[in-house]
PDB file of N, CA and C in Angstrom:
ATOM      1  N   UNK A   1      -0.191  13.355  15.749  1.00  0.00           N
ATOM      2  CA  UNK A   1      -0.190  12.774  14.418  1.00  0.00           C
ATOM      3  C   UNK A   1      -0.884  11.423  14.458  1.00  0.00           C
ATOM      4  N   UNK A   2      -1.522  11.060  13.166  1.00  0.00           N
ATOM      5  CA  UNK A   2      -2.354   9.864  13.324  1.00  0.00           C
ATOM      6  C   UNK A   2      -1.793   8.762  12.211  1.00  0.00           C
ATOM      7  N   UNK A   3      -2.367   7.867  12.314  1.00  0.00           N
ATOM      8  CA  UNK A   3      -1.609   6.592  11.726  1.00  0.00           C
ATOM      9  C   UNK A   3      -2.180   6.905  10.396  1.00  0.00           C
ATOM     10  N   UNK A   4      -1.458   6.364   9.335  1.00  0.00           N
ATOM     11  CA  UNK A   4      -1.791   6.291   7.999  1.00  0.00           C
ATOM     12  C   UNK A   4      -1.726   4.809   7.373  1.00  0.00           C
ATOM     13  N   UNK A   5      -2.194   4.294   6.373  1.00  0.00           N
ATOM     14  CA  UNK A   5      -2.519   3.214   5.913  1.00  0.00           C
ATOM     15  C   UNK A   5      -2.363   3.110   4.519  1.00  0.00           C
ATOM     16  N   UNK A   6      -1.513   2.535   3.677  1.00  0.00           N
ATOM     17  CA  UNK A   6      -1.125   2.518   2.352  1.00  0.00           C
ATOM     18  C   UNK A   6      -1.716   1.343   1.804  1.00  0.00           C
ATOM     19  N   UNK A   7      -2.852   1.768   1.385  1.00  0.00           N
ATOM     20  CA  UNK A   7      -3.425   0.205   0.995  1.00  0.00           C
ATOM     21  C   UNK A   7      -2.561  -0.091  -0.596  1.00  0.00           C
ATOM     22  N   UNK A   8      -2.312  -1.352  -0.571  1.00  0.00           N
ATOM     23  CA  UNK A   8      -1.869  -1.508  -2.261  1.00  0.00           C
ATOM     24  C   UNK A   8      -2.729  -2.986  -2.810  1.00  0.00           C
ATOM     25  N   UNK A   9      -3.156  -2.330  -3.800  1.00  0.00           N
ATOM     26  CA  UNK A   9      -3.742  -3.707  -4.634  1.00  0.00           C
ATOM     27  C   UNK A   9      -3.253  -3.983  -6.199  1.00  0.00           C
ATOM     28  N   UNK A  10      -2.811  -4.894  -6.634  1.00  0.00           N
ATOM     29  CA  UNK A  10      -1.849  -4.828  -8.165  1.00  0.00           C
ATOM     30  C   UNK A  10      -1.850  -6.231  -8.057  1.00  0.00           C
ATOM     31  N   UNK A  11      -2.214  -6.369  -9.914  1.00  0.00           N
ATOM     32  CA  UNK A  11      -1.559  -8.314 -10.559  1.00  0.00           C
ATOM     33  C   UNK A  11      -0.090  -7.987 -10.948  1.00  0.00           C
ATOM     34  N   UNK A  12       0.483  -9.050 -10.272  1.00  0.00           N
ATOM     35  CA  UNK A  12       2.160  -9.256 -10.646  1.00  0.00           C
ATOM     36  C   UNK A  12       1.972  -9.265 -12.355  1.00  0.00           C
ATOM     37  N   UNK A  13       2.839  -8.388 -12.154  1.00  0.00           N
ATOM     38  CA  UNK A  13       3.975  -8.328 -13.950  1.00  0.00           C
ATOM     39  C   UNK A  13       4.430  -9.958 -14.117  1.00  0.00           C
ATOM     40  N   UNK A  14       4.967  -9.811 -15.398  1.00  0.00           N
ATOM     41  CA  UNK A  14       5.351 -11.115 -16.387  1.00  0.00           C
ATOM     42  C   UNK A  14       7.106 -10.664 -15.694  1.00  0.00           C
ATOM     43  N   UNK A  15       7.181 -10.965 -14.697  1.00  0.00           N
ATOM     44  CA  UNK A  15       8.688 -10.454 -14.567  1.00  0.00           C
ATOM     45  C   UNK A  15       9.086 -10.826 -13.355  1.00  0.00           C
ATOM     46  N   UNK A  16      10.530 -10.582 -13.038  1.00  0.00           N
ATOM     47  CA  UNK A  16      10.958 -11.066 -11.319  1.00  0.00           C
ATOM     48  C   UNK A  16      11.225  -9.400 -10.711  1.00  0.00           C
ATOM     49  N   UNK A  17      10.765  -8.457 -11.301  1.00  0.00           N
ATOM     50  CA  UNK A  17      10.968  -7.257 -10.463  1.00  0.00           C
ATOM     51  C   UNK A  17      10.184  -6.778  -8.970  1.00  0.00           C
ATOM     52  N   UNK A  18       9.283  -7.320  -8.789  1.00  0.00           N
ATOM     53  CA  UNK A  18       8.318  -7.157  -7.613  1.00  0.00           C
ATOM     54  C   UNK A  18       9.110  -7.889  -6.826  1.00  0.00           C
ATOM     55  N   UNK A  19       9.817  -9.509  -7.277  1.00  0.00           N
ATOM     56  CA  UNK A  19      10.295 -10.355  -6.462  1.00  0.00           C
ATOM     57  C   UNK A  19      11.753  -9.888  -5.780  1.00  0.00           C
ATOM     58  N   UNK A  20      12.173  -8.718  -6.435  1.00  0.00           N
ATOM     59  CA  UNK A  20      13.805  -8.213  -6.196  1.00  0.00           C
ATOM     60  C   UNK A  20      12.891  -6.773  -5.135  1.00  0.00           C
ATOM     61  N   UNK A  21      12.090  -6.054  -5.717  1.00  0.00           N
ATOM     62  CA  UNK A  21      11.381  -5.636  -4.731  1.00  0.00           C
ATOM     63  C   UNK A  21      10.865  -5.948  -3.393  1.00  0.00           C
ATOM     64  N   UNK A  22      10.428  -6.932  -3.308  1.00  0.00           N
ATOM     65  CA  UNK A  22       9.860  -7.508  -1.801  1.00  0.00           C
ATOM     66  C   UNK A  22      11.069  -8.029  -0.939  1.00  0.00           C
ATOM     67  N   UNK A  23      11.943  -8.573  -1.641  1.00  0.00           N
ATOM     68  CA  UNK A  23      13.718  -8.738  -0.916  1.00  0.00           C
ATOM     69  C   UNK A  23      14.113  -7.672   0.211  1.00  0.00           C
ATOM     70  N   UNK A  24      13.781  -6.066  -0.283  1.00  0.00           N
ATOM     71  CA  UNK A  24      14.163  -4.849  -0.021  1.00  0.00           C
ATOM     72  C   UNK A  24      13.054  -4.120   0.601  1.00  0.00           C
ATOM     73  N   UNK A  25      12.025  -4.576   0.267  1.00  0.00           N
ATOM     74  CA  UNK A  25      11.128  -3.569   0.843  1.00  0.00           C
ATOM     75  C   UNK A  25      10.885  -3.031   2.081  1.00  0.00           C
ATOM     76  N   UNK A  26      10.874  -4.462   3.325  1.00  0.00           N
ATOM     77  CA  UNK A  26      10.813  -4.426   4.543  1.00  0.00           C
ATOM     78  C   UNK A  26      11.379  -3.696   5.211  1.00  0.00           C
ATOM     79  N   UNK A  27      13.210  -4.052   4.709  1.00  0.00           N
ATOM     80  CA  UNK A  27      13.870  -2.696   5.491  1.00  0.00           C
ATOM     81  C   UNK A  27      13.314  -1.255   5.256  1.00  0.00           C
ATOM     82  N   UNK A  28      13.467  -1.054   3.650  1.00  0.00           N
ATOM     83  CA  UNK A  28      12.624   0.013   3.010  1.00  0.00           C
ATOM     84  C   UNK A  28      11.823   0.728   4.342  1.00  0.00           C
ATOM     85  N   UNK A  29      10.673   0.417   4.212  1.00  0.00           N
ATOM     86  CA  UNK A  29       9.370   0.267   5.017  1.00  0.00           C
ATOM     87  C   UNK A  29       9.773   0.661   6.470  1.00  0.00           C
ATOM     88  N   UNK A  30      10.304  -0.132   6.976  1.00  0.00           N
ATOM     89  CA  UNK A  30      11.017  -0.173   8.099  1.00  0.00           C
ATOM     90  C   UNK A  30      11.450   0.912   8.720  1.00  0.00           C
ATOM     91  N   UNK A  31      12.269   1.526   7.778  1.00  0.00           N
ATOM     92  CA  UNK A  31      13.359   2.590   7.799  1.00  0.00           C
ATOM     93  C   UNK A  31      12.583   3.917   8.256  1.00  0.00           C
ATOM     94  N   UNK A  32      11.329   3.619   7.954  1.00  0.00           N
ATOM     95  CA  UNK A  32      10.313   5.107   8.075  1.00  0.00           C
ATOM     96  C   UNK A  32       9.423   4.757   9.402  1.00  0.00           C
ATOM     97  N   UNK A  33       9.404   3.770   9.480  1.00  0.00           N
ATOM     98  CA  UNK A  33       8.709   3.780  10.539  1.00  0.00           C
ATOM     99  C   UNK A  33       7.227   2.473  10.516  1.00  0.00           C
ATOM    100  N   UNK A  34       6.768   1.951   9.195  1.00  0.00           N
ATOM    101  CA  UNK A  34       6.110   1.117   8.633  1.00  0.00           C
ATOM    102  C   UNK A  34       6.252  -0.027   8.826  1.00  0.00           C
ATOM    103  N   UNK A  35       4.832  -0.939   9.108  1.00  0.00           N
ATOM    104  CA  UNK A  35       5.298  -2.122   8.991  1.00  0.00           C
ATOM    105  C   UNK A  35       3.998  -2.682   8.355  1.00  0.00           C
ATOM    106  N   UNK A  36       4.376  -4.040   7.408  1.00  0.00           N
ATOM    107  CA  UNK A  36       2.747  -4.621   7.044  1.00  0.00           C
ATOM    108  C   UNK A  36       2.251  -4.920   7.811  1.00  0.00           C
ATOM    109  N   UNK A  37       0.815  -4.821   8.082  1.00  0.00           N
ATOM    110  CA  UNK A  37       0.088  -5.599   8.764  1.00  0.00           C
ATOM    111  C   UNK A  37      -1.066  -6.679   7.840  1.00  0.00           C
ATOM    112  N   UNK A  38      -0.763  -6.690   6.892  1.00  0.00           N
ATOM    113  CA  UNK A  38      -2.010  -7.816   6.201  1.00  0.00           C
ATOM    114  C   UNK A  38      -1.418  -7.761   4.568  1.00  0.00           C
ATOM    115  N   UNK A  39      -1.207  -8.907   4.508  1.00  0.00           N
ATOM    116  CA  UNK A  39      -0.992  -9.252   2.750  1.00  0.00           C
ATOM    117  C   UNK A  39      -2.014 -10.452   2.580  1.00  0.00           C
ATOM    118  N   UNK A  40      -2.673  -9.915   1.198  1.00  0.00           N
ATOM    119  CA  UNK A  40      -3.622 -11.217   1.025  1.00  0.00           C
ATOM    120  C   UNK A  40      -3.304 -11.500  -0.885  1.00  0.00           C
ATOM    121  N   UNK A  41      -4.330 -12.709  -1.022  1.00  0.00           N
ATOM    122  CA  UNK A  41      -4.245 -12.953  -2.334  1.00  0.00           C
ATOM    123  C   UNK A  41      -6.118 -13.108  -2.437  1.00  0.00           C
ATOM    124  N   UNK A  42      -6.372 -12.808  -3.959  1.00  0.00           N
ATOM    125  CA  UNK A  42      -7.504 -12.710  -3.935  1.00  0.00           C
ATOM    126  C   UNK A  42      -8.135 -13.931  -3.624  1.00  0.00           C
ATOM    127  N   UNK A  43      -9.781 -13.692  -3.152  1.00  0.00           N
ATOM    128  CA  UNK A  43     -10.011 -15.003  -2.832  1.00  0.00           C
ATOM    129  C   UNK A  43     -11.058 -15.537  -3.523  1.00  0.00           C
ATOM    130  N   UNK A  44     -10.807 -16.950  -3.609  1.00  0.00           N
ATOM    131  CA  UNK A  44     -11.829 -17.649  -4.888  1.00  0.00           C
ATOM    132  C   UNK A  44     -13.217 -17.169  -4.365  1.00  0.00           C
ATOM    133  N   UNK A  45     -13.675 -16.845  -2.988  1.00  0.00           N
ATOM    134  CA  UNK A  45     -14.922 -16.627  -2.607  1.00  0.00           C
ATOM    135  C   UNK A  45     -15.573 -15.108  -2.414  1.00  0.00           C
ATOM    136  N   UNK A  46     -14.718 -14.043  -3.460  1.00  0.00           N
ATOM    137  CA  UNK A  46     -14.468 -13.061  -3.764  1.00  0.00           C
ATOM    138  C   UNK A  46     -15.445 -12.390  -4.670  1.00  0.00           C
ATOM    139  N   UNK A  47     -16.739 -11.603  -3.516  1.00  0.00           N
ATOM    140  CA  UNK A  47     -17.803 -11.347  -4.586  1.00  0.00           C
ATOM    141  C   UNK A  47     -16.926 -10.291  -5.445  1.00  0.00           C
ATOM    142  N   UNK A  48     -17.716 -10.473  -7.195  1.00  0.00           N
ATOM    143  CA  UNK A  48     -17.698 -10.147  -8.213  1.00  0.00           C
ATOM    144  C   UNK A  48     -18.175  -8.931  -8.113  1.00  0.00           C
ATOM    145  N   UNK A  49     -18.006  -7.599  -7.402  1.00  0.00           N
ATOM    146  CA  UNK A  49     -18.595  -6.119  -7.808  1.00  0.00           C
ATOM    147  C   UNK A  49     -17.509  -5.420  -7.507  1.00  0.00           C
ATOM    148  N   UNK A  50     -17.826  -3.901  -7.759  1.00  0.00           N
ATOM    149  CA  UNK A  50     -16.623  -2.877  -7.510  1.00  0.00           C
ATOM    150  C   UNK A  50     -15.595  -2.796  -8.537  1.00  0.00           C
ATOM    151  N   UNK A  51     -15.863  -3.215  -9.719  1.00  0.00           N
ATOM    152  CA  UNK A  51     -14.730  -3.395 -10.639  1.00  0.00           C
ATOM    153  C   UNK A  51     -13.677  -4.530 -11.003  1.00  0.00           C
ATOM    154  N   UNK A  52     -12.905  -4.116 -11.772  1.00  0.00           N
ATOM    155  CA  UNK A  52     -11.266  -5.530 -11.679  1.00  0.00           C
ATOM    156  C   UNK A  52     -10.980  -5.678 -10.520  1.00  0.00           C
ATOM    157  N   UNK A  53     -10.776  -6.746  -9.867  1.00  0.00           N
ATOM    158  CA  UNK A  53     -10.418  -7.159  -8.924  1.00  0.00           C
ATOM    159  C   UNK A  53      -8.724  -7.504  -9.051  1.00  0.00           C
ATOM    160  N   UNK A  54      -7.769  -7.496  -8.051  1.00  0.00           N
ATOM    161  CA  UNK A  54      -6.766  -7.105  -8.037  1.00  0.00           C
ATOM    162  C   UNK A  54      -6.343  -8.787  -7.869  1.00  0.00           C
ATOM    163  N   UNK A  55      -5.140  -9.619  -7.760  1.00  0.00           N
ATOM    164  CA  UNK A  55      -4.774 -10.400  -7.426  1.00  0.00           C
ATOM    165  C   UNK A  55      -3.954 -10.474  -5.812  1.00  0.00           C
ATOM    166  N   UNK A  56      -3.164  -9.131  -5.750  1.00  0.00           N
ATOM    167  CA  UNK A  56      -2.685  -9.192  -4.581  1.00  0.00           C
ATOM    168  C   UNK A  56      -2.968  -8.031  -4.225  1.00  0.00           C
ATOM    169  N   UNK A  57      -2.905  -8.054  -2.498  1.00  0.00           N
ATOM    170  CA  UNK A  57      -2.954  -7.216  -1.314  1.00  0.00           C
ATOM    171  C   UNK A  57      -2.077  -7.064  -0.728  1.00  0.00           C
ATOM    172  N   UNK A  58      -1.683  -5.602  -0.544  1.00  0.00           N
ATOM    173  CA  UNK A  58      -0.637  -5.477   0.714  1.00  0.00           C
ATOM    174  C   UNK A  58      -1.027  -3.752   1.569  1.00  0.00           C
ATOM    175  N   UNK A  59      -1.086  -3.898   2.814  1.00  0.00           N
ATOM    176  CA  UNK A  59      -1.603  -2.900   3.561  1.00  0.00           C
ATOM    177  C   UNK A  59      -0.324  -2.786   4.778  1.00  0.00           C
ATOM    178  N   UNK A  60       0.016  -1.420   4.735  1.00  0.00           N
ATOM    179  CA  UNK A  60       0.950  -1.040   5.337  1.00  0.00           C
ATOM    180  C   UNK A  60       0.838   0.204   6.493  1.00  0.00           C
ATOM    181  N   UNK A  61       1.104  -0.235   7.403  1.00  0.00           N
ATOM    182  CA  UNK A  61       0.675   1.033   8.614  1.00  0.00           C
ATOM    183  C   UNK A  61       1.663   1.956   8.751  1.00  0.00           C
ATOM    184  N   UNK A  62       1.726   3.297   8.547  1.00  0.00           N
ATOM    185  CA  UNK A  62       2.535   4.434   8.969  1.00  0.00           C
ATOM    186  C   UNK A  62       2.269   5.130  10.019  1.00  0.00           C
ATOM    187  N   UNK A  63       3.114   5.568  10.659  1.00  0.00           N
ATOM    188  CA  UNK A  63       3.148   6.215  11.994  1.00  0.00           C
ATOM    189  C   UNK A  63       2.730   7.476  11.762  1.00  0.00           C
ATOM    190  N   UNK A  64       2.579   8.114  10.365  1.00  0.00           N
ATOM    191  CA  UNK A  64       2.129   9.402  10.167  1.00  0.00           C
ATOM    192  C   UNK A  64       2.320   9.538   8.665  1.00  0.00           C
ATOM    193  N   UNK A  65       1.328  10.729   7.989  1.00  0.00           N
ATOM    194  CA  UNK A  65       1.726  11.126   7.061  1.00  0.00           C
ATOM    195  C   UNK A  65       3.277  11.413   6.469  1.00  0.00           C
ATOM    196  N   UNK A  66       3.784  12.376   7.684  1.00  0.00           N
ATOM    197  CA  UNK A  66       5.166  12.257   7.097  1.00  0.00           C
ATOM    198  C   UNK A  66       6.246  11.295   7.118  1.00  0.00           C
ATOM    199  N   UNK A  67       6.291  10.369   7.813  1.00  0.00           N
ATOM    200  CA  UNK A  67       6.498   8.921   7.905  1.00  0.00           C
ATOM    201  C   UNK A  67       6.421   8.344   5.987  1.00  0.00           C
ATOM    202  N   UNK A  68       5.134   7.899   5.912  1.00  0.00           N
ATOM    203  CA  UNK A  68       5.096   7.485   4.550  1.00  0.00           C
ATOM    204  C   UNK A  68       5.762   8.686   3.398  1.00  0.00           C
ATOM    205  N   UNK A  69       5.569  10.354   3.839  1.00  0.00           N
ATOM    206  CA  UNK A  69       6.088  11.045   2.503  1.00  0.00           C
ATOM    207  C   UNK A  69       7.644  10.546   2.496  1.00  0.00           C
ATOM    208  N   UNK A  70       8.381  10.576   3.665  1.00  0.00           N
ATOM    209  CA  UNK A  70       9.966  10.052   3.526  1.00  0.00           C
ATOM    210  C   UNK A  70      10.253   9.225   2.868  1.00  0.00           C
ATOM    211  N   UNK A  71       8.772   7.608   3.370  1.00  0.00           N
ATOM    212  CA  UNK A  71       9.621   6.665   2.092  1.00  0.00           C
ATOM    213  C   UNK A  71       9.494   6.820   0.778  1.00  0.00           C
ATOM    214  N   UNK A  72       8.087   7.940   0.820  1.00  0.00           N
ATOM    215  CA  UNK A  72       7.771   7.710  -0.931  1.00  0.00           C
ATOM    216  C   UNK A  72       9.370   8.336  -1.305  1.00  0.00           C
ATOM    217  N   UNK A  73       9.786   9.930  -0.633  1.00  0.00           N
ATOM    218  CA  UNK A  73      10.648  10.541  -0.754  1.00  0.00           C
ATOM    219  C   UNK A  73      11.976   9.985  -0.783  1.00  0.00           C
ATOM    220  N   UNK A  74      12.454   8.799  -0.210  1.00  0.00           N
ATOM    221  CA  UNK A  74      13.937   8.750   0.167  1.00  0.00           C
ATOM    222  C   UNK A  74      15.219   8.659  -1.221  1.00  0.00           C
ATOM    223  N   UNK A  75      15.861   9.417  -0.976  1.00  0.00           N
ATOM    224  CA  UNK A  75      16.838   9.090  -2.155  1.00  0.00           C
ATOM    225  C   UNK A  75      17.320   7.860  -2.096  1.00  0.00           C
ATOM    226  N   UNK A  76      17.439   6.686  -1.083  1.00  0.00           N
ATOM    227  CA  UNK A  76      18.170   5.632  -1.239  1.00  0.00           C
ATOM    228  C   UNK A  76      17.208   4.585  -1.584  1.00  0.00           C
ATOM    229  N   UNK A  77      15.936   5.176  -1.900  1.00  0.00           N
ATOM    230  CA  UNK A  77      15.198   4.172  -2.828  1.00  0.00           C
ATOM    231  C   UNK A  77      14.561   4.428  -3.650  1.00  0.00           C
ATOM    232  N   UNK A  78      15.810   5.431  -4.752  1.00  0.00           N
ATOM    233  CA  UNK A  78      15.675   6.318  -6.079  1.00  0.00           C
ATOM    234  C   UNK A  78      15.448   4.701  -7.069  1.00  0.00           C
ATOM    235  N   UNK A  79      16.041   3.295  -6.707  1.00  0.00           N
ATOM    236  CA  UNK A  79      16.400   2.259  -7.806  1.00  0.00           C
ATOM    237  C   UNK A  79      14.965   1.318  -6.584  1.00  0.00           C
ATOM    238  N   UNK A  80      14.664   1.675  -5.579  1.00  0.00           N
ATOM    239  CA  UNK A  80      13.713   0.700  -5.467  1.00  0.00           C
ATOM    240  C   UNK A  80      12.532   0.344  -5.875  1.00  0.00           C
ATOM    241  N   UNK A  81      11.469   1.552  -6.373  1.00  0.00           N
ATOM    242  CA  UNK A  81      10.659   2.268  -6.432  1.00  0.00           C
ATOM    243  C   UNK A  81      10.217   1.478  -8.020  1.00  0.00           C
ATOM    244  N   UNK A  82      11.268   2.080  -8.758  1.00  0.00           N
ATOM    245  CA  UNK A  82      10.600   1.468  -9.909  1.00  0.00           C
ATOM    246  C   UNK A  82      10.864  -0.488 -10.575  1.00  0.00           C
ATOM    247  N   UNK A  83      11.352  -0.830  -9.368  1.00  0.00           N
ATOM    248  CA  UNK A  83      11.134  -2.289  -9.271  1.00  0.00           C
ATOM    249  C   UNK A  83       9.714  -2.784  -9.155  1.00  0.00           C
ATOM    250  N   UNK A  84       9.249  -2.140  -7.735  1.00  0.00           N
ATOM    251  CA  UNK A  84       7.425  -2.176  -7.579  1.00  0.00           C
ATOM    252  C   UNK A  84       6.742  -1.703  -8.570  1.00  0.00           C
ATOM    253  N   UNK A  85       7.415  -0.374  -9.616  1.00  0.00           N
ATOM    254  CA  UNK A  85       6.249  -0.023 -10.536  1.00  0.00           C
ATOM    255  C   UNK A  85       6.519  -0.891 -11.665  1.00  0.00           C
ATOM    256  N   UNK A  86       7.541  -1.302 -12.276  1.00  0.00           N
ATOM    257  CA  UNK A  86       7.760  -2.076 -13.336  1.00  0.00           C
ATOM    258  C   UNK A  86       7.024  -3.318 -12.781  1.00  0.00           C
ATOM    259  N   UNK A  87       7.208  -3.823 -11.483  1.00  0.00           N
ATOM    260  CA  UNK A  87       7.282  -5.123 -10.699  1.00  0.00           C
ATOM    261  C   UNK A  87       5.475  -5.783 -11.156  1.00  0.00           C
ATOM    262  N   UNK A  88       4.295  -4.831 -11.022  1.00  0.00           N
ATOM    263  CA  UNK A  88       3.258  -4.763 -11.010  1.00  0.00           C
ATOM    264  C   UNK A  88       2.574  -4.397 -11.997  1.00  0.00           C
ATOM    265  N   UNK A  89       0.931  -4.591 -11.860  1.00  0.00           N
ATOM    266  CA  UNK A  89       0.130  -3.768 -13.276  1.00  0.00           C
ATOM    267  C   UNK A  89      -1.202  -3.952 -12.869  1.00  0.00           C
ATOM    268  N   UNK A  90      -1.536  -2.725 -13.176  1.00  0.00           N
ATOM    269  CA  UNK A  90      -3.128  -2.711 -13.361  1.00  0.00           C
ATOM    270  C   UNK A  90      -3.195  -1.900 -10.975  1.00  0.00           C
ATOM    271  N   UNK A  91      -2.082  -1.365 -10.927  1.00  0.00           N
ATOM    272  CA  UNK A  91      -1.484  -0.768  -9.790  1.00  0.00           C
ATOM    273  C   UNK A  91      -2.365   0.179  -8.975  1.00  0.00           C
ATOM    274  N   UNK A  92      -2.891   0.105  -7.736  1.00  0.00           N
ATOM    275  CA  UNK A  92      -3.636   1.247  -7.190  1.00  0.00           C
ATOM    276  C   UNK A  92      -2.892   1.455  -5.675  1.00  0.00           C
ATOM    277  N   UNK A  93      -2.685   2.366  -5.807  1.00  0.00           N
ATOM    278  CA  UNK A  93      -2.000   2.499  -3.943  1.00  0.00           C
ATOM    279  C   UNK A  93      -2.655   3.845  -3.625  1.00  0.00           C
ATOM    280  N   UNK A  94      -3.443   3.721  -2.076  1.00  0.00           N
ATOM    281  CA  UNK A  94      -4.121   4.667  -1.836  1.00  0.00           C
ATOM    282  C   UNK A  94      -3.713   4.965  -0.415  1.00  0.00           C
ATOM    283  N   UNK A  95      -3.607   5.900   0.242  1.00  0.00           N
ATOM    284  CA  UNK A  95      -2.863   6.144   1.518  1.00  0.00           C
ATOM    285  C   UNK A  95      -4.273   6.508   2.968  1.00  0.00           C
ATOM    286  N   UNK A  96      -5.054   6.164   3.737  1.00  0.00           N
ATOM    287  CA  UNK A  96      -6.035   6.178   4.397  1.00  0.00           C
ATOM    288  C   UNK A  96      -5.315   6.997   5.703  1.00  0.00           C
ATOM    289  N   UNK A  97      -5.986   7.844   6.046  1.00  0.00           N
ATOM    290  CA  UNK A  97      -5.810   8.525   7.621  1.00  0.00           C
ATOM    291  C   UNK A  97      -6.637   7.411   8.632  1.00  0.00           C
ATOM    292  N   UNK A  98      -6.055   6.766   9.568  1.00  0.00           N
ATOM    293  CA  UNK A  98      -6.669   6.306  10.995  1.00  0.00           C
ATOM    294  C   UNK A  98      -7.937   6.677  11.136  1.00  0.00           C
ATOM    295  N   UNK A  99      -8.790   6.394  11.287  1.00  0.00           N
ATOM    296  CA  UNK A  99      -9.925   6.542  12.212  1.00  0.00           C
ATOM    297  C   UNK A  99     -10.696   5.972  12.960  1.00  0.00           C
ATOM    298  N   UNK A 100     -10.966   6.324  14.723  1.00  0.00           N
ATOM    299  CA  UNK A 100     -11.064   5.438  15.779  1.00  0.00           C
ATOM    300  C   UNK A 100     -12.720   4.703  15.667  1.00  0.00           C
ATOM    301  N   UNK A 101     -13.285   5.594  14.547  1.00  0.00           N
ATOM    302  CA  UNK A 101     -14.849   5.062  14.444  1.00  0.00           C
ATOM    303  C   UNK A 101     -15.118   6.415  12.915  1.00  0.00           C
ATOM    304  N   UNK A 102     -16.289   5.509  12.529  1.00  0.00           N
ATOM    305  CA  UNK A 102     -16.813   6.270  10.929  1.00  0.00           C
ATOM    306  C   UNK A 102     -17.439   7.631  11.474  1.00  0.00           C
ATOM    307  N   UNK A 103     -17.756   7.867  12.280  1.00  0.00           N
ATOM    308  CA  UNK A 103     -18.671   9.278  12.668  1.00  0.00           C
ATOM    309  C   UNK A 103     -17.582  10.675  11.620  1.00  0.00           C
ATOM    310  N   UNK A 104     -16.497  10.773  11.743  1.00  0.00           N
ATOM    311  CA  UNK A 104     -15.859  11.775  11.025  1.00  0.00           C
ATOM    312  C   UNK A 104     -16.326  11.896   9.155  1.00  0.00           C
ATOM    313  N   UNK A 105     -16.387  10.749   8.998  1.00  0.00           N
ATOM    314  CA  UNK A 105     -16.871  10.374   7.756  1.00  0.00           C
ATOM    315  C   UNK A 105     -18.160  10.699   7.500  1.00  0.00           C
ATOM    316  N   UNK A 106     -18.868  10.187   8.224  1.00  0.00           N
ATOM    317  CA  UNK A 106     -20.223  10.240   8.278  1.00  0.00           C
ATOM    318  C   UNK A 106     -21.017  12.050   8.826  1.00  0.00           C
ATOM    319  N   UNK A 107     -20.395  12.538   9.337  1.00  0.00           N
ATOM    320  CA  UNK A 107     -20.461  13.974   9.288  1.00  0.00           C
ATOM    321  C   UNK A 107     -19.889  14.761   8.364  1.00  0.00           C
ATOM    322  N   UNK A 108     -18.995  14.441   6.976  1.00  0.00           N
ATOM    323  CA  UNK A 108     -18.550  15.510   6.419  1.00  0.00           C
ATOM    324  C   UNK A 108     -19.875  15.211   5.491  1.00  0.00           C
ATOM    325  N   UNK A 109     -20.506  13.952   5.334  1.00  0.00           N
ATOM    326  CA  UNK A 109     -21.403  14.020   4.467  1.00  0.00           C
ATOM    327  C   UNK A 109     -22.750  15.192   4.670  1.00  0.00           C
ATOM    328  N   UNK A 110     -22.917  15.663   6.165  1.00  0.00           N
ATOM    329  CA  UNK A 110     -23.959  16.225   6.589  1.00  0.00           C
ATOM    330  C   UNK A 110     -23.979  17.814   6.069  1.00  0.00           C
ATOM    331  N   UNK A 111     -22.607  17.913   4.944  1.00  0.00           N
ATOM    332  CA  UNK A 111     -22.948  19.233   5.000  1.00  0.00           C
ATOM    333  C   UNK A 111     -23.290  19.692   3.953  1.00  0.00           C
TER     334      UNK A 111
END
């Protein structure tokens, strides 16, 4: 099994729900096997292409696909879940498979 990568990019909501979210998340996260490796904030030196640009970053490493389906899955974070979705806006979370170099990429294009 190969590592997975939950990239998240989202502007904080008008609200303290992300902030009751991030309290919890770690264990959350934790619990599956995840840990962050990089939170950023956008940066003033932040070329202008690719669309809206997000305010915050958070990138999370999983030990495997099924790793991350548990946490999306877990019943004991049936009330966490929509803290982060209320918490946020304008929300993209995308989940990346590992890869040790682009050649896999770069060959599906060859066909």
């Amino acid at each position: 099994m190969s590592a997975v990568y939950a990239l998240n990019l989202f502007d904080l909501a008008p609200n303290d729900d992300y902030k009751a979210y991030s309290k919890r998340s770690v264990d959350a996260v934790g619990k599956h096997g995840g840990r962050v490796v990089a939170l950023g904030r956008l940066s003033e030196d932040s070329p202008s292409t690719g669309g809206s640009p997000r305010q915050v970053l958070v990138l999370v490493e999983w030990p495997s696909s099924d790793a991350f389906r548990a946490f999306k899955d877990d019943p004991d974070h049936v009330d966490l879940h929509p803290l982060r979705e209320g918490g946020t806006e304008n929300y993209l979370w995308w989940a990346y498979d590992k890869l040790d170099d682009l050649r896999p990429v770069l060959n599906d294009r060859d066909v």
